[in-house]
Protein backbone atom coordinates (compact mmCIF):
# COMPACT_ATOMS: atom_id res chain seq x y z
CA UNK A 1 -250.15 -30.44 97.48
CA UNK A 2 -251.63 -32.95 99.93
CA UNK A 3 -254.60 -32.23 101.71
CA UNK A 4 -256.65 -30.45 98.44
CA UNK A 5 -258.87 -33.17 98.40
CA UNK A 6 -258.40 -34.74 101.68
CA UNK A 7 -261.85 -34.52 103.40
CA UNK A 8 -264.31 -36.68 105.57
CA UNK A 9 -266.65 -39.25 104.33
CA UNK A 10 -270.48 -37.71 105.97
CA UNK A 11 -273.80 -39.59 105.59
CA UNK A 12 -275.17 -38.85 101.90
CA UNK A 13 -278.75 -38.54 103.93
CA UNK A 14 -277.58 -35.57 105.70
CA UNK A 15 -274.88 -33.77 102.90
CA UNK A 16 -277.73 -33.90 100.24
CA UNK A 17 -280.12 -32.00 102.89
CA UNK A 18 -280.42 -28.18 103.48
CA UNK A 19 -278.98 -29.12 106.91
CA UNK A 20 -275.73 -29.79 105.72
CA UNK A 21 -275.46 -25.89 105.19
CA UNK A 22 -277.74 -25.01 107.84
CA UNK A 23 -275.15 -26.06 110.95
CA UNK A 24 -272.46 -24.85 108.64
CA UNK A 25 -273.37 -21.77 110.48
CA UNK A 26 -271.83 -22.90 113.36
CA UNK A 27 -269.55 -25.48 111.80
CA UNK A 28 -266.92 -23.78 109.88
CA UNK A 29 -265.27 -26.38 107.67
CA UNK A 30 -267.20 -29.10 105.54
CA UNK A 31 -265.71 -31.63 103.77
CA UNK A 32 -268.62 -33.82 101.93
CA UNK A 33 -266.91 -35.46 99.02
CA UNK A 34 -267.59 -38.99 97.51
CA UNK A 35 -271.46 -38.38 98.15
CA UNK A 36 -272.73 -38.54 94.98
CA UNK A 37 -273.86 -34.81 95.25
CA UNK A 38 -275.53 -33.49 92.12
CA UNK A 39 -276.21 -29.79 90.58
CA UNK A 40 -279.19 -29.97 93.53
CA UNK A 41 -276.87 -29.82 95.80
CA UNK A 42 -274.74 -26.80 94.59
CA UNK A 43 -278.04 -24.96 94.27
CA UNK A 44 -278.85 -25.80 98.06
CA UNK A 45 -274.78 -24.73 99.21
CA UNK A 46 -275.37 -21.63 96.63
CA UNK A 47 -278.49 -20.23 98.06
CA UNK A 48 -276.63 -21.09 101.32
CA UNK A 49 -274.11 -18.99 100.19
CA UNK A 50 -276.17 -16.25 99.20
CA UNK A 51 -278.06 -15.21 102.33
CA UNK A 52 -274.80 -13.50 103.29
CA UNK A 53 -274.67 -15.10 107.13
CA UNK A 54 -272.60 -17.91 106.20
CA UNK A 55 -269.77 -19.14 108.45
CA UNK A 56 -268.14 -21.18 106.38
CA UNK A 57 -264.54 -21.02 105.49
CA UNK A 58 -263.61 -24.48 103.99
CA UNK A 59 -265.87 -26.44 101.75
CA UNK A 60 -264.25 -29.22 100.01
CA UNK A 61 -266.68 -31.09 97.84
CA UNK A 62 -264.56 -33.20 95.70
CA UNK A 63 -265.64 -36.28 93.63
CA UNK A 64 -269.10 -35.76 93.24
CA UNK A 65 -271.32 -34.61 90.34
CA UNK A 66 -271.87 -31.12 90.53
CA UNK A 67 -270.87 -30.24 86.70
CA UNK A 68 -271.21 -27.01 85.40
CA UNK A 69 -274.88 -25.94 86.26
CA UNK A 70 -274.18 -27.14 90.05
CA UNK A 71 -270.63 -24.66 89.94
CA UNK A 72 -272.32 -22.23 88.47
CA UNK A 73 -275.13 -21.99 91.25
CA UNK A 74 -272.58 -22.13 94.10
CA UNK A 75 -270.90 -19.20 92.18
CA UNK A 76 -273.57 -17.33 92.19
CA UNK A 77 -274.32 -17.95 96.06
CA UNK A 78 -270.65 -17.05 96.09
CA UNK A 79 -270.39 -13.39 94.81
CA UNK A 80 -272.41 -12.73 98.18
CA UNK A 81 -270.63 -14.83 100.84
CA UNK A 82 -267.33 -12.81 102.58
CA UNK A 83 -265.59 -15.94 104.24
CA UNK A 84 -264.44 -18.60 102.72
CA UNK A 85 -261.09 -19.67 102.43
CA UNK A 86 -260.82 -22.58 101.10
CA UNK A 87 -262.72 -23.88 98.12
CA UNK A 88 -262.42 -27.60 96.65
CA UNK A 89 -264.12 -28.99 93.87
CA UNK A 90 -261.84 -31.26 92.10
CA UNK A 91 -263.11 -34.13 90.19
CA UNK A 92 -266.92 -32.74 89.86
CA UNK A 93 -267.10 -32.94 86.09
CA UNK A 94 -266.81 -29.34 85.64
CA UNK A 95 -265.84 -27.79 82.34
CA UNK A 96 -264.71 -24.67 80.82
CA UNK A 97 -268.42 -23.78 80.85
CA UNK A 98 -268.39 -24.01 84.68
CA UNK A 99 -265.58 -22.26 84.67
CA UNK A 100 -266.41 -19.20 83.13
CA UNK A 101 -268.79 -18.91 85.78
CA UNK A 102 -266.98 -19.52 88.77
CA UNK A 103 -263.34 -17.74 87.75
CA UNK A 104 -264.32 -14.14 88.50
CA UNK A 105 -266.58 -14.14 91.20
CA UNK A 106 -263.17 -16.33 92.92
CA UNK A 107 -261.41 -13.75 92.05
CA UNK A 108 -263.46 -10.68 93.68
CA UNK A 109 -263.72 -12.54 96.40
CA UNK A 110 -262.17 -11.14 99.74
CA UNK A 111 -260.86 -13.90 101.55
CA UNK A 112 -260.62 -17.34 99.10
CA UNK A 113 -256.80 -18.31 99.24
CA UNK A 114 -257.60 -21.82 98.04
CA UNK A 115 -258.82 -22.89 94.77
CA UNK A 116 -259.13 -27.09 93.98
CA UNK A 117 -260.95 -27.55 90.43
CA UNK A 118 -257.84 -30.94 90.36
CA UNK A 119 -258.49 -34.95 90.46
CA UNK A 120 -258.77 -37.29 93.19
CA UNK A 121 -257.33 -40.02 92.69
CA UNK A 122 -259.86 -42.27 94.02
CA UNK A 123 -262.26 -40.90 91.36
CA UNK A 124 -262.03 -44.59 89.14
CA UNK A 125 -262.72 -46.26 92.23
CA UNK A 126 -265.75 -43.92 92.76
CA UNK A 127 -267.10 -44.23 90.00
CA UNK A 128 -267.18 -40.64 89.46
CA UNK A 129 -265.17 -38.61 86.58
CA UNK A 130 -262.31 -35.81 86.47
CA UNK A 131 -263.35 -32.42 85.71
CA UNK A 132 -261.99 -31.47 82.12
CA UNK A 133 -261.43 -27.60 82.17
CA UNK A 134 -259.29 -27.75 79.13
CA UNK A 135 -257.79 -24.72 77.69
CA UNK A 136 -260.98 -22.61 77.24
CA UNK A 137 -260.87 -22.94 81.45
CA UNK A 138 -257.83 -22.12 81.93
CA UNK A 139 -258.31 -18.83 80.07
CA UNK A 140 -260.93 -18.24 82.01
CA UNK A 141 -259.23 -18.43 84.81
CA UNK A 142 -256.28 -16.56 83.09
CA UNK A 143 -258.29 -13.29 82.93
CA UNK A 144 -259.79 -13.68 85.98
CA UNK A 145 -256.41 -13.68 87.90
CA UNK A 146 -254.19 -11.93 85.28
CA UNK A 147 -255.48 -8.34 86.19
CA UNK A 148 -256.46 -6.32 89.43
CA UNK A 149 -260.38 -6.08 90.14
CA UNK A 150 -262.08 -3.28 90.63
CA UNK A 151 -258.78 -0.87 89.47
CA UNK A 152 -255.90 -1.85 91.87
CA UNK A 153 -256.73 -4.67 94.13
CA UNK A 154 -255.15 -8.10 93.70
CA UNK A 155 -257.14 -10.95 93.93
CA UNK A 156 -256.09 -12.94 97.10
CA UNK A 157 -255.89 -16.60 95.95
CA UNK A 158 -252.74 -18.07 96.52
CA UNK A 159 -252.85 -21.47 95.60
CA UNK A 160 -254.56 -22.77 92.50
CA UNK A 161 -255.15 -26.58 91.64
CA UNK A 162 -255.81 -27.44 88.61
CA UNK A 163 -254.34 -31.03 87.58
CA UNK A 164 -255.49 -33.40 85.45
CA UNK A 165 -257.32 -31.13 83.32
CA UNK A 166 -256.68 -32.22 79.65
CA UNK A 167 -255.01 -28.21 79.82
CA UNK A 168 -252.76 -28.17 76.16
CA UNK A 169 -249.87 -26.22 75.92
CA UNK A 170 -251.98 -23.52 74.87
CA UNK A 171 -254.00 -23.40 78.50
CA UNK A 172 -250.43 -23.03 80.00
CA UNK A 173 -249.35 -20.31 78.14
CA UNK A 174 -252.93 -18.73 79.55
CA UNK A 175 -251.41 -19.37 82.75
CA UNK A 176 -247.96 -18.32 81.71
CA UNK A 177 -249.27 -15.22 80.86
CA UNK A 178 -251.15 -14.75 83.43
CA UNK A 179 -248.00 -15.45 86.05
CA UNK A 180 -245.93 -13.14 84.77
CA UNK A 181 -248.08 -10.14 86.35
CA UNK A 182 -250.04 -11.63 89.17
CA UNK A 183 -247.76 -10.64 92.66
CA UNK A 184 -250.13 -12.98 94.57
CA UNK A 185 -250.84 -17.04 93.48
CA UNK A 186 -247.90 -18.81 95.36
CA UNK A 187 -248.94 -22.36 93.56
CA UNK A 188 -250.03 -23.65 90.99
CA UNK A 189 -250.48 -27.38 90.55
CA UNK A 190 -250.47 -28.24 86.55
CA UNK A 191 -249.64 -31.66 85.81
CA UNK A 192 -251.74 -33.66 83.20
CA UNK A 193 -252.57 -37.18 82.02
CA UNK A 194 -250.70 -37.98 79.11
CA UNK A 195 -250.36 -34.35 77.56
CA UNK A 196 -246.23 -32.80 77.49
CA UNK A 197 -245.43 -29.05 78.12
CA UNK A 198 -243.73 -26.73 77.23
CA UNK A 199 -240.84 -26.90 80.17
CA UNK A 200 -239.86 -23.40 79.55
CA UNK A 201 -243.71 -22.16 80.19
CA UNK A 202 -243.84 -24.75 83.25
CA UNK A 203 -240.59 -23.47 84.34
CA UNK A 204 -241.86 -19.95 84.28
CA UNK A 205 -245.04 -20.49 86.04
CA UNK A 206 -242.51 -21.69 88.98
CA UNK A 207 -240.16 -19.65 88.75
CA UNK A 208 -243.47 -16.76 89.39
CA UNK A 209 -245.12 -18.39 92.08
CA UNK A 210 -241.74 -18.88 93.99
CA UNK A 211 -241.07 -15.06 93.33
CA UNK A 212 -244.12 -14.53 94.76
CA UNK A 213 -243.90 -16.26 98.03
CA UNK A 214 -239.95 -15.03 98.31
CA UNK A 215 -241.70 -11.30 97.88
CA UNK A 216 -244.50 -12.52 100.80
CA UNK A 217 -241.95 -13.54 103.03
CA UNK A 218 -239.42 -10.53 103.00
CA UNK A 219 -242.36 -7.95 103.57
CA UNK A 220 -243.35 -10.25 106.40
CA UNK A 221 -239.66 -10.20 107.18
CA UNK A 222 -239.54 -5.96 106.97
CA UNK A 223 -242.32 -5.73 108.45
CA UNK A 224 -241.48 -7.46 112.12
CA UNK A 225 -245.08 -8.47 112.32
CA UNK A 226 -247.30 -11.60 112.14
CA UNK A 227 -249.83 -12.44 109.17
CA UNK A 228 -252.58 -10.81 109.80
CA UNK A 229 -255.75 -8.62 108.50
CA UNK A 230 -253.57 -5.46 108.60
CA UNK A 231 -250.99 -7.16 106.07
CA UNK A 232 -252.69 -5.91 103.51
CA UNK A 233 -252.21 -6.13 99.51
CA UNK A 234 -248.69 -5.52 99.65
CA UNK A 235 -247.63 -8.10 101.61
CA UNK A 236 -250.70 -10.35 99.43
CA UNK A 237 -252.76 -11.49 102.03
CA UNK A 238 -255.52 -8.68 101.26
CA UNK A 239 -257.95 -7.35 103.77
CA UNK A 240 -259.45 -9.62 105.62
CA UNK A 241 -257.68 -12.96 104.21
CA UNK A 242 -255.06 -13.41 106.82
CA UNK A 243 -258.11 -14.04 109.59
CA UNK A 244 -259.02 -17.61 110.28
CA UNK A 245 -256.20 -18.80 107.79
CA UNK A 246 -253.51 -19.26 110.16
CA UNK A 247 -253.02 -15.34 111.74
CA UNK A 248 -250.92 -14.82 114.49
CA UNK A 249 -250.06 -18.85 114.83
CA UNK A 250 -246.75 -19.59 115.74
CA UNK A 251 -246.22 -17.76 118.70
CA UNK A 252 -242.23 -17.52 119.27
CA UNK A 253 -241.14 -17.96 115.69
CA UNK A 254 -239.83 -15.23 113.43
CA UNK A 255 -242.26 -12.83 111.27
CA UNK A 256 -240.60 -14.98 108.03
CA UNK A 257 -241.33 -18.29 110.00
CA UNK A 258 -244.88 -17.25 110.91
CA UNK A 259 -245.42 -16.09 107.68
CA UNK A 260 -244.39 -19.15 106.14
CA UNK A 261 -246.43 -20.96 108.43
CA UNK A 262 -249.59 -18.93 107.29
CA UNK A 263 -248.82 -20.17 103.74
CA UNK A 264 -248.38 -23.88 104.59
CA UNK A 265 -251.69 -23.69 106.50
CA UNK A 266 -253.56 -22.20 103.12
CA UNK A 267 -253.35 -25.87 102.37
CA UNK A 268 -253.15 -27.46 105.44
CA UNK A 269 -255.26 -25.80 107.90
CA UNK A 270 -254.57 -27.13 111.88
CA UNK A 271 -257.92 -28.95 112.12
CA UNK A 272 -256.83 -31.01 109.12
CA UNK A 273 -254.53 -33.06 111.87
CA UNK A 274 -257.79 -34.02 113.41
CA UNK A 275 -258.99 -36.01 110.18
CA UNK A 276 -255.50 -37.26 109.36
CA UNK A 277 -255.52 -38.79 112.92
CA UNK A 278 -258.77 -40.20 112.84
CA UNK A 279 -258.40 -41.84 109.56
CA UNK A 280 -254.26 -42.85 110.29
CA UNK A 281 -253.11 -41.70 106.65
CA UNK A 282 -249.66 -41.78 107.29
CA UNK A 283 -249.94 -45.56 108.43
């Protein structure tokens, strides 16, 4: 799952300002880990959030110290934004607590495809600390995801990160559970330090998610169309997620090839390339 916690080193002067959310407006993707940011700092990208004008669509604020009163005042700036996509928060030493507060409003959400609550693995070297979810967070985010909202809708979220966790075999058989009737979560990252599973539940969770992205594909495939707003819950991209996430890239490839495309971009968005280059990470 590379790129979940890939993001750009940015001045801790101007990240731990209200101007770090205030050109968000016209600067869609933010990527402000290792910066020390605090529970200040999620209230500032929370009320941020809240006005209901924000922009953003990728926020990736890993190893830093929000903990669970920062997550839970982003969450609550949140449950009024409409666009973001992609939300990472690994390694911000969030708990179940934080959890429990951030799981459904992801999940009513219209247009979050990407959820990163994993570990960097610079974290040591940071000085900074893993979240620790455990099991009570991974229920959390069990019921959030294991059930339409609002009746019949799906949430959209495809991928889910949630390594390192101290999750115990009974937080995967949550997520087992959970799996078994969600159509839409493609991924799900679930290894952990020193803690053995169940195969047969880890098996099942991915033998689910590829179902799911087998079932994405073909209506993609039937459909003889691109990714796009009008996709709709059937084909799991959900009104309004397929916009900004990849829609209608790949000009010249098949409707499976463009939809896989869509998927691989959940994670790995196009601008990504621009970082990678600047920083060489493949060298």
């Amino acid at each position: 799952m590379r790129g979940l916690s890939c993001g750009w080193r940015v001045c801790r002067k101007v990240v731990t300002s209200r101007c770090c959310m205030c050109v968000a407006v016209c600067c869609p993707c933010r990527y402000v880990g290792s910066n020390g940011l605090t529970a200040k700092a999620g209230r500032i990208m929370g009320e941020h959030l809240g006005t209901g004008n924000s922009q953003l669509t990728t926020l990736f604020a890993a190893a830093n110290r929000l903990g669970d009163d920062g997550v839970a005042a982003l969450a609550a700036g949140l449950a009024h934004d409409h666009n973001m996509q992609r939300l990472g928060l690994s390694s911000n030493r969030i708990t179940g607590v934080g959890t429990a507060a951030l799981a459904p409003v992801v999940a009513r959400h219209p247009a979050v495809l990407l959820l990163d609550l994993g570990f960097v693995r610079a974290t040591p070297a940071l000085g900074e600390l893993g979240n620790r979810l455990g099991d009570d967070g991974a229920a959390a985010l069990a019921a959030a995801f294991g059930s339409p909202v609002e009746g019949s809708t799906w949430p959209v979220l495809r991928v889910l990160n949630l390594e390192h966790n101290g999750i115990t075999q009974r937080g995967v058989s949550a997520l087992r559970g959970m799996m078994e009737v969600n159509p839409i979560i493609t991924a799900v990252a679930l290894t952990q330090f020193g803690v053995v599973h169940n195969e047969y539940a880890r098996e099942a969770i991915i033998a689910a998610c590829r179902r799911n992205q087998a079932a994405f594909l073909d209506a993609a495939a039937e459909r003889g169309s691109t990714v796009d707003a009008d996709a709709g819950v059937d084909a799991g991209a959900g009104a309004g997620a397929g916009a900004g996430a990849g829609a209608g890239a790949g000009a010249g490839k098949t409707p499976r090839a463009q939809a896989q495309q869509w998927l691989d971009e959940i994670v790995s968005p196009p601008h990504m390339n621009a970082i990678f280059s600047v920083y060489r990470v493949d060298s």
